[in-house]
Every structure is written in C-alpha cells, then in structure tokens.
N, C-alpha and C. Protein backbone atom coordinates (compact mmCIF):
# COMPACT_ATOMS: atom_id res chain seq x y z
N UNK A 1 173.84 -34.67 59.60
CA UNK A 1 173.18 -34.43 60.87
C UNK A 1 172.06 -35.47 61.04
N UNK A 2 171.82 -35.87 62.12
CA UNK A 2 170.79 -36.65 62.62
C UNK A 2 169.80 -36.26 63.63
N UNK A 3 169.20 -37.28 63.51
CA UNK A 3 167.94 -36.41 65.09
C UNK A 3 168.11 -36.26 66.63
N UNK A 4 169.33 -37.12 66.86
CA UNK A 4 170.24 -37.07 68.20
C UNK A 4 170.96 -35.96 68.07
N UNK A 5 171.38 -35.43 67.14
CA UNK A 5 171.87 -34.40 67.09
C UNK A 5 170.92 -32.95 67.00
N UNK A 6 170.22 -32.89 67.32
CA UNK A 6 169.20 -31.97 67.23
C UNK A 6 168.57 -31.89 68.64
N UNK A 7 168.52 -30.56 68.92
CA UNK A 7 167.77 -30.81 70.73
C UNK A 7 166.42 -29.17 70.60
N UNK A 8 165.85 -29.38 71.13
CA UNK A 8 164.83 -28.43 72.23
C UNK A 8 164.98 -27.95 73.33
N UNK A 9 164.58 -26.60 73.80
CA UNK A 9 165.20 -26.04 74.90
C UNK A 9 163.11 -26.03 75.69
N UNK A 10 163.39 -26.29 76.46
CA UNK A 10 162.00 -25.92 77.18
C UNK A 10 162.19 -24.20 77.43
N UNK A 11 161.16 -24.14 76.79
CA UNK A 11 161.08 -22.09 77.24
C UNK A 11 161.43 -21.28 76.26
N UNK A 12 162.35 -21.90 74.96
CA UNK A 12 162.27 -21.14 73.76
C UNK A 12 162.17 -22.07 72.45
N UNK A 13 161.70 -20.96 71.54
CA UNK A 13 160.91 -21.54 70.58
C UNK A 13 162.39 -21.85 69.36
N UNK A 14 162.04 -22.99 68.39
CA UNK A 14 163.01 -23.37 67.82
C UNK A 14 163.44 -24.80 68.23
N UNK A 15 164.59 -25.00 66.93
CA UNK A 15 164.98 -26.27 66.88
C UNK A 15 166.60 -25.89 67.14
N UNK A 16 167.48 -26.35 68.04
CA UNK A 16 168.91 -26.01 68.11
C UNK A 16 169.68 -27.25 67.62
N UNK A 17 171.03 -27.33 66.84
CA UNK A 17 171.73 -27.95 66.75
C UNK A 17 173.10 -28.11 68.03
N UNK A 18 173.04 -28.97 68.16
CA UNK A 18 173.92 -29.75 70.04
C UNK A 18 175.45 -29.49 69.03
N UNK A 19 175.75 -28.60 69.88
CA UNK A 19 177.74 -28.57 69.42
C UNK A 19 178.67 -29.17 70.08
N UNK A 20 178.16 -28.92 71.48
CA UNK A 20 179.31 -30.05 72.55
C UNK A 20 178.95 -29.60 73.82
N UNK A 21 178.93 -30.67 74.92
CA UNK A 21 179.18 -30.62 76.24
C UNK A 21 180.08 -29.71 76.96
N UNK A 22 179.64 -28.38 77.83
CA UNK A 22 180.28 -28.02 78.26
C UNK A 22 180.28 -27.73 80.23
N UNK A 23 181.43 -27.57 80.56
CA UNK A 23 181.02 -27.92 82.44
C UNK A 23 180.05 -27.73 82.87
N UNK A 24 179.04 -26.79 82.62
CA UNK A 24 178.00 -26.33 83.45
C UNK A 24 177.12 -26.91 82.19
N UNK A 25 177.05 -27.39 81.20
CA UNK A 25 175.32 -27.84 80.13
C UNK A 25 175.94 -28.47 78.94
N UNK A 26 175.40 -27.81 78.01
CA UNK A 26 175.86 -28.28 76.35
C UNK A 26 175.77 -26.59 75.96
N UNK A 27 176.22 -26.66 74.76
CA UNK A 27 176.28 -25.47 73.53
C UNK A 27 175.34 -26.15 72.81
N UNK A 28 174.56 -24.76 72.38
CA UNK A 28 174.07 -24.98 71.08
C UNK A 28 173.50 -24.33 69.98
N UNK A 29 173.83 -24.11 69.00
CA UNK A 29 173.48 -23.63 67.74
C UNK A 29 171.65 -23.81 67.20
N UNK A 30 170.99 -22.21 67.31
CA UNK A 30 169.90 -22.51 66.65
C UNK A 30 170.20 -22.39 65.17
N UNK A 31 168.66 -23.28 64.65
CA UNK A 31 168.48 -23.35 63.34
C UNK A 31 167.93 -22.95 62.67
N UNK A 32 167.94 -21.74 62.31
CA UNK A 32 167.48 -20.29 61.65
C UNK A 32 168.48 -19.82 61.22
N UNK A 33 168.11 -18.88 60.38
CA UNK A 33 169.01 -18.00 59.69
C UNK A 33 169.91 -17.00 60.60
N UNK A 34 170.45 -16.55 62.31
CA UNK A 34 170.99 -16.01 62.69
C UNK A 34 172.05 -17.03 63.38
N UNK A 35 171.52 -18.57 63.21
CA UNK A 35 173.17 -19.01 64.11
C UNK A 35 174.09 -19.27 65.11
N UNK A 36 172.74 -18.51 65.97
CA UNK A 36 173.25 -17.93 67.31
C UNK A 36 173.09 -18.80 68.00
N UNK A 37 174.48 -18.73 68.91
CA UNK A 37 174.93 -20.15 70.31
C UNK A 37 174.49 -19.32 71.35
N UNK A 38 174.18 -20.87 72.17
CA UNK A 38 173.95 -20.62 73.56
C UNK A 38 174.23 -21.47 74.45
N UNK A 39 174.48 -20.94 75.49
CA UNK A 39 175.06 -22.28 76.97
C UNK A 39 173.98 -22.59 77.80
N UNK A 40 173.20 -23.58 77.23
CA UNK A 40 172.21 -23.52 78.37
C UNK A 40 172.43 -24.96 79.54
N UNK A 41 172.34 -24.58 80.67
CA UNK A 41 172.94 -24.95 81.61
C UNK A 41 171.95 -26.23 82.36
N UNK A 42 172.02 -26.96 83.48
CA UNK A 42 171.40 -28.15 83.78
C UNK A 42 170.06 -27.70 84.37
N UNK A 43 169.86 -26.27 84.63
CA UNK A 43 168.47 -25.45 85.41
C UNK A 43 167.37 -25.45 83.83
N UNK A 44 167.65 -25.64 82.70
CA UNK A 44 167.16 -25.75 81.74
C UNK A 44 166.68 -27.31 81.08
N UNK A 45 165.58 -27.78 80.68
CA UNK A 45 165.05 -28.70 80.20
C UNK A 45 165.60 -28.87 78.62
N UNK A 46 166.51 -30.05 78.04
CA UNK A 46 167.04 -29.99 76.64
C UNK A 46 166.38 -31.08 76.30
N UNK A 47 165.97 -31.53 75.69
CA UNK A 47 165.27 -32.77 75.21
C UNK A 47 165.91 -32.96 73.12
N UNK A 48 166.61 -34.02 73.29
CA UNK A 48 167.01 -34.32 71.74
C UNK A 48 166.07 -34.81 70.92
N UNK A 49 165.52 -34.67 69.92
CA UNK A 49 164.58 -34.89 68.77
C UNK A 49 164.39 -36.79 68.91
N UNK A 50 165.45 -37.00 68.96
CA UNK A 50 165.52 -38.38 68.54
C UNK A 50 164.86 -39.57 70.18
N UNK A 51 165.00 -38.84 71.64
CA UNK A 51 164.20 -39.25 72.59
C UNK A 51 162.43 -38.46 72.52
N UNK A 52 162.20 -37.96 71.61
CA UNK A 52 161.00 -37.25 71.78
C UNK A 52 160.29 -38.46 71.14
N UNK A 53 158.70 -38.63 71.43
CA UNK A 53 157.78 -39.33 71.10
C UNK A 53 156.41 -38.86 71.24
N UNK A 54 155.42 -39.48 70.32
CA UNK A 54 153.94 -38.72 70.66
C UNK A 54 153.19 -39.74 70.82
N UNK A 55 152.46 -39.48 72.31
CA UNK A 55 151.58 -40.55 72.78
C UNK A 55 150.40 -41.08 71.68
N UNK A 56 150.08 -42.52 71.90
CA UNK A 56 149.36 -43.22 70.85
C UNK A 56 148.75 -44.15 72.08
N UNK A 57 147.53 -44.96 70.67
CA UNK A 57 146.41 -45.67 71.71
C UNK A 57 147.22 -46.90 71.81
N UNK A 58 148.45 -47.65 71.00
CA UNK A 58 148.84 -48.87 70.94
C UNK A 58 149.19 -49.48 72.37
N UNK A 59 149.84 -50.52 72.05
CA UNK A 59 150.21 -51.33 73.03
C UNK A 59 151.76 -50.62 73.74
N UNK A 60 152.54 -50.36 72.48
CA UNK A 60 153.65 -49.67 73.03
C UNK A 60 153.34 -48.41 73.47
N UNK A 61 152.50 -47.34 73.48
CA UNK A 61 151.90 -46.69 74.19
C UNK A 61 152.76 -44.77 73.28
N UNK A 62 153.32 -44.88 72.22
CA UNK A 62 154.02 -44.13 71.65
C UNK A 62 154.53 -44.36 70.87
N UNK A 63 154.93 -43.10 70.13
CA UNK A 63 155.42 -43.02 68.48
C UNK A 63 156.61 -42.13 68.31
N UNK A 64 157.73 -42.67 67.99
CA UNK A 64 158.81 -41.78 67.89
C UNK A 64 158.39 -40.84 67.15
N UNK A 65 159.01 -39.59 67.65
CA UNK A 65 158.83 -38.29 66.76
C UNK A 65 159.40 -38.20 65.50
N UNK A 66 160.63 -39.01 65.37
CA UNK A 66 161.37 -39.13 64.33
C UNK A 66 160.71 -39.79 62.77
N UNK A 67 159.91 -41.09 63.58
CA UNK A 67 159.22 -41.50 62.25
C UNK A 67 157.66 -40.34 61.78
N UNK A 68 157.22 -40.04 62.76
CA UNK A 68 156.29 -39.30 62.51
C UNK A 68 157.12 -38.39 61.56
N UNK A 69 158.23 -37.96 61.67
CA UNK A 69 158.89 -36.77 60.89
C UNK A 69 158.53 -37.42 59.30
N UNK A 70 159.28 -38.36 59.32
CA UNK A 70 159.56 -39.45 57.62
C UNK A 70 158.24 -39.51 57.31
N UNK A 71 156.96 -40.06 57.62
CA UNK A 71 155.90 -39.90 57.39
C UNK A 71 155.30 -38.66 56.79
N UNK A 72 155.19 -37.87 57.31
CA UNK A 72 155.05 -36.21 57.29
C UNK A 72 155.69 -35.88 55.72
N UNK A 73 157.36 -36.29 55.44
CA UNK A 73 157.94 -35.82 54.64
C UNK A 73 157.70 -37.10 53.35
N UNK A 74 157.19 -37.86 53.49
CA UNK A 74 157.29 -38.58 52.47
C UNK A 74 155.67 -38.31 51.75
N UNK A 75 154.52 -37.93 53.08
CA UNK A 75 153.21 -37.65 52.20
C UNK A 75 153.10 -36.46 51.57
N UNK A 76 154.11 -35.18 52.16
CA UNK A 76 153.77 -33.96 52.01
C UNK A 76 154.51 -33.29 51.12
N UNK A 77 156.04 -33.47 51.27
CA UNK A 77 157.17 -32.83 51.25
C UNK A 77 157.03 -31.47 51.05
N UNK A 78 157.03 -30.92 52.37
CA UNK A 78 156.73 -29.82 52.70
C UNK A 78 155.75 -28.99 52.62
N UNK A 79 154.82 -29.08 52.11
CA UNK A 79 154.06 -28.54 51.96
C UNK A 79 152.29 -28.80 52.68
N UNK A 80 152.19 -28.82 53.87
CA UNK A 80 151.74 -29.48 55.06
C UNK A 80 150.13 -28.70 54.72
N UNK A 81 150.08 -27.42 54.27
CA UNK A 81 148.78 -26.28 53.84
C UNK A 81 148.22 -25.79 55.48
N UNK A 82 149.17 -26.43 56.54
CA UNK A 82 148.37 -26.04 58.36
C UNK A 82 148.63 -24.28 58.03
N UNK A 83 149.00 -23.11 57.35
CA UNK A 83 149.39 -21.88 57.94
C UNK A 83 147.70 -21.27 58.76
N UNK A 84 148.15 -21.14 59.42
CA UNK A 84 146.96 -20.08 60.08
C UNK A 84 145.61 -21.05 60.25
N UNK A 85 145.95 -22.62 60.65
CA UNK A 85 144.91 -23.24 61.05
C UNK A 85 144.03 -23.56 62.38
N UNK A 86 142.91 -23.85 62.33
CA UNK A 86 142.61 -24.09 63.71
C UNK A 86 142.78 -25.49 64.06
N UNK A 87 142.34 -25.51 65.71
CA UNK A 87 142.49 -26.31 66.25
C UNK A 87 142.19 -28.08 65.67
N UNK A 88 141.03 -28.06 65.31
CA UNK A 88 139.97 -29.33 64.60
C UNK A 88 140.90 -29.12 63.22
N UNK A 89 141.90 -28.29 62.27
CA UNK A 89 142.13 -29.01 61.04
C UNK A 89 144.09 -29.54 61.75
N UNK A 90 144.39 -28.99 62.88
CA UNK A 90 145.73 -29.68 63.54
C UNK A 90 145.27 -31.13 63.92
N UNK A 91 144.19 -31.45 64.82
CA UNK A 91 144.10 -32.93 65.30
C UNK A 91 143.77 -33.90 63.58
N UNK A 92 142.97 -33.40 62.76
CA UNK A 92 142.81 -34.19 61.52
C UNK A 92 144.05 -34.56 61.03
N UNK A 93 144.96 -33.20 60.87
CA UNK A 93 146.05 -33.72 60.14
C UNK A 93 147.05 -34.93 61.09
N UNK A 94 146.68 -35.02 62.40
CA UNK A 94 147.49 -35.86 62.97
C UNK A 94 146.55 -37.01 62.79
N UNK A 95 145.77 -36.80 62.75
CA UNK A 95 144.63 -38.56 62.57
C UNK A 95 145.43 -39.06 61.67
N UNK A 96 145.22 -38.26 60.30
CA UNK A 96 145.41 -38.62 59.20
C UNK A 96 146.91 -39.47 58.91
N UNK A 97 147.96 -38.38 59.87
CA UNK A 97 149.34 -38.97 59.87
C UNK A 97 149.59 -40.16 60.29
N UNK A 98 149.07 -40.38 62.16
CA UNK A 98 149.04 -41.58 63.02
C UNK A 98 147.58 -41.89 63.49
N UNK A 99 146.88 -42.27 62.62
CA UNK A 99 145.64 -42.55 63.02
C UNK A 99 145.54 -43.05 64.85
N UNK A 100 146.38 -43.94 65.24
CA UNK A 100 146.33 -44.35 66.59
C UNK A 100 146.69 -43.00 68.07
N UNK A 101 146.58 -41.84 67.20
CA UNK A 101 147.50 -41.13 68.66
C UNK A 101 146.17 -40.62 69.50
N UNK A 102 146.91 -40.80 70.94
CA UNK A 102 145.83 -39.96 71.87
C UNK A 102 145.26 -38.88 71.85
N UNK A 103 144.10 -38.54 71.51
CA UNK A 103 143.59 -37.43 71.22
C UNK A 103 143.42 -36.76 72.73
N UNK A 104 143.38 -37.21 73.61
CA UNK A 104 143.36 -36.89 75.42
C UNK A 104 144.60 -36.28 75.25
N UNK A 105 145.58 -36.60 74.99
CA UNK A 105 147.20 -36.23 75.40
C UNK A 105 147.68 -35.80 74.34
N UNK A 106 147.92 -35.28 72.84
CA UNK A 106 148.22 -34.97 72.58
C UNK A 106 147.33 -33.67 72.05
N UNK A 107 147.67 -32.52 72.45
CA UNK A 107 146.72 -31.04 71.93
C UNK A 107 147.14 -30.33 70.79
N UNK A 108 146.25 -29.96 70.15
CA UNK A 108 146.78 -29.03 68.98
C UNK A 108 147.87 -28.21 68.95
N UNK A 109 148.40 -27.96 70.18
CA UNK A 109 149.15 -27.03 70.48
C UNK A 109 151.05 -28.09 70.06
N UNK A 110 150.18 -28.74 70.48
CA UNK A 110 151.37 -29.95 70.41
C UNK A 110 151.95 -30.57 68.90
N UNK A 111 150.69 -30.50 68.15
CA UNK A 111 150.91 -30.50 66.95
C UNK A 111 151.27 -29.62 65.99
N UNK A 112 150.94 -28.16 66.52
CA UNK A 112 151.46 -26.67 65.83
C UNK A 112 152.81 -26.93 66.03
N UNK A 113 153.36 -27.56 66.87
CA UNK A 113 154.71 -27.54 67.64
C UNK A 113 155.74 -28.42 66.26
N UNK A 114 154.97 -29.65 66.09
CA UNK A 114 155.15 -30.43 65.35
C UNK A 114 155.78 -30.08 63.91
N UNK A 115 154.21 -29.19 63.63
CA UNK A 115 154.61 -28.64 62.30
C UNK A 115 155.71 -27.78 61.87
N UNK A 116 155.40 -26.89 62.65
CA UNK A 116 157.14 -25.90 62.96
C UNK A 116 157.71 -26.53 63.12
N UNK A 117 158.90 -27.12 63.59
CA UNK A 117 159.86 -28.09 63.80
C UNK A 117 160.28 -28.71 62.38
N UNK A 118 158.81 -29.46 61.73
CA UNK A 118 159.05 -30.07 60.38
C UNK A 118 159.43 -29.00 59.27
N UNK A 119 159.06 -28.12 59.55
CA UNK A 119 159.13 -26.75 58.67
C UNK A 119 160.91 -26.55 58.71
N UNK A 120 161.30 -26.29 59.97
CA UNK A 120 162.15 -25.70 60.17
C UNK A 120 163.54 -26.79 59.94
N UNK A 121 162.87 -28.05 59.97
CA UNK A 121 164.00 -29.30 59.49
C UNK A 121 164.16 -29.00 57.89
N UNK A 122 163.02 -29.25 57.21
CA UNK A 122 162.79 -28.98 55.95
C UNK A 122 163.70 -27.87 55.46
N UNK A 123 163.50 -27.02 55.74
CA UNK A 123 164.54 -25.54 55.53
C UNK A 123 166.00 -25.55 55.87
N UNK A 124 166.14 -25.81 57.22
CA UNK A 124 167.74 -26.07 57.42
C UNK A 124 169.01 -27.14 57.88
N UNK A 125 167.96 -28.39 57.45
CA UNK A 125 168.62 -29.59 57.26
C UNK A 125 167.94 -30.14 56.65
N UNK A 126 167.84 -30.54 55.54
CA UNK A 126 166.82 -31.79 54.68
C UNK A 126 167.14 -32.51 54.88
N UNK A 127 168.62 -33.35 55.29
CA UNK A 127 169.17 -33.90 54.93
C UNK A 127 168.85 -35.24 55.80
N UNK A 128 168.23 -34.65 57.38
CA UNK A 128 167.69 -35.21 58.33
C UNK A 128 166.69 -36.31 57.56
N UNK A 129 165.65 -35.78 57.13
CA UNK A 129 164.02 -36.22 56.51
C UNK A 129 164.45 -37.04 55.47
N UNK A 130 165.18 -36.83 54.98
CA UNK A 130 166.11 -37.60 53.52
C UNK A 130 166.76 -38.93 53.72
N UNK A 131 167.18 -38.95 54.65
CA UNK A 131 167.84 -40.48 55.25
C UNK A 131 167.15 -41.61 55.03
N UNK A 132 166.06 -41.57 55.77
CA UNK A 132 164.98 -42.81 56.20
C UNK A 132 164.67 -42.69 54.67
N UNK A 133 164.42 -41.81 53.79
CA UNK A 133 164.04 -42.46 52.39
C UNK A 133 164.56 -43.06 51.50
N UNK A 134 166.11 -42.48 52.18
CA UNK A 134 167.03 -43.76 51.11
C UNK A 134 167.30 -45.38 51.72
N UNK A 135 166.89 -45.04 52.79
CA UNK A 135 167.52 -46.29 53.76
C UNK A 135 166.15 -47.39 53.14
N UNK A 136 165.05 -47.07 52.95
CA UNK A 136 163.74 -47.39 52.84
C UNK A 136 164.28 -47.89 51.62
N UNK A 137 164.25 -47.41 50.54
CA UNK A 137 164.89 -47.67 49.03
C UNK A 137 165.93 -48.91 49.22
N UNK A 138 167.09 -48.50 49.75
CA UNK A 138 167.90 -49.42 49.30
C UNK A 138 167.66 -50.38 50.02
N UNK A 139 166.50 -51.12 51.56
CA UNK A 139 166.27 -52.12 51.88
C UNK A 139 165.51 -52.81 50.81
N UNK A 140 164.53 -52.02 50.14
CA UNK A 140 163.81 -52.63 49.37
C UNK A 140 164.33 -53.05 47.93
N UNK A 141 165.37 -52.68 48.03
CA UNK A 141 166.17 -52.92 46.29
C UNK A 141 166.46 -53.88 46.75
N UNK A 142 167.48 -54.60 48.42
CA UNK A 142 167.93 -55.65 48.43
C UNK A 142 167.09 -57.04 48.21
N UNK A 143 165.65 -56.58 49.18
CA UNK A 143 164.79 -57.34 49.13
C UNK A 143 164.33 -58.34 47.78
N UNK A 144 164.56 -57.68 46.64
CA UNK A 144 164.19 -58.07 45.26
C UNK A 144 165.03 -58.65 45.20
C-alpha cells in the first residue's frame, strides 16, 4: 500500500483505504479494526494522503504530508508522547518536525489530526512509513 492509496473523507474521522471507482464516487475501506466499506459519493470531499500538504514559510510554500509522515517515523517510531496534549506542546512538536511551517495556517487542531493519522498508519499499515526508509538506505548504499 502507498499514500495514493489511502484517502480522507471530509466529515469523518479516520484514515480509509480507496478500493475502486464506482458510478456515483469511490469505495472505501476504513482502517481500524472493523473494516467497514463505504460509497461515498461526489457530494463528499475525498482527499488522498499522497495530494495532502502542510503549509510552510518556504519558497515552495508547502510540505508534503507524506514526507512529514517519514520524518515523524524515522525520529519517533511511534511513539510521538502527544496523548492528552495541549495546544503549545502540538505546535512545538511541529516546530521541532518542520521547523519552517506556518504557524498562521497551520492549528493545533491540524496537527492532532496529524498525529492520529500517523498513529493509525503505524498500526494498520507500517508498511506505508517503511518504504521511504529503505528507499533512503539503498540510495545511500549505491552512493558509496
């Protein structure tokens, strides 16, 4: 599985796996322990993991969500310590991640969002977060 393969529903909480295009939307499989499909249709907002990005001060003006993910999993691996945090220790931990992101535009709320998501990759696909570290590895083996 990959991060194109992974979508968001505006209006419910969770990470769904994309099964296929159907006449009226897509299918899709959440990623939790119940499994459960749904047809959500073109009146619904789907956004795939892999077009998501979090605004930054740079020149390109954003940060794929995806690398923010690899980041996340390569300082933490899993173990992030946000449960039951406030607002001021969510924006630190994003300093800390992407020092450059908009603190105007991106809200804690946005980053709770974040963390769940990473949580919930972590748990029922690793396999996602795992990629970019081998890909990382074996560029750098060639490099030598």
């Amino acid at each position: 599985m990959e991060f194109k393969d992974i979508a968001t529903v505006s209006g419910k909480p969770g990470l769904y796996k994309v099964l296929k295009p159907s006449r009226s939307g897509v299918i899709l499989e959440s990623l939790d322990e119940k499994k459960g499909k749904l047809v959500v249709g073109a009146a619904q907002r789907v956004s795939l993991l892999s077009e998501i990005s979090i605004y930054t001060l740079t020149e390109e003006g954003a940060s794929p969500l995806q690398d923010i993910m690899y980041k996340i999993e390569k300082e933490f691996q899993g173990d992030t310590g946000l449960e039951g945090a406030d607002k001021e220790e969510y924006q630190a931990f994003m300093k800390h991640i992407l020092p450059e992101f908009d603190e105007e535009r991106v809200y804690a709320s946005d980053v709770k969002k974040l963390i769940n998501w990473y949580h919930i990759l972590r748990d029922q696909c690793p396999e996602v977060l795992e990629e970019k570290a081998a890909e990382e590895t074996d560029s750098k083996e060639e490099e030598k």
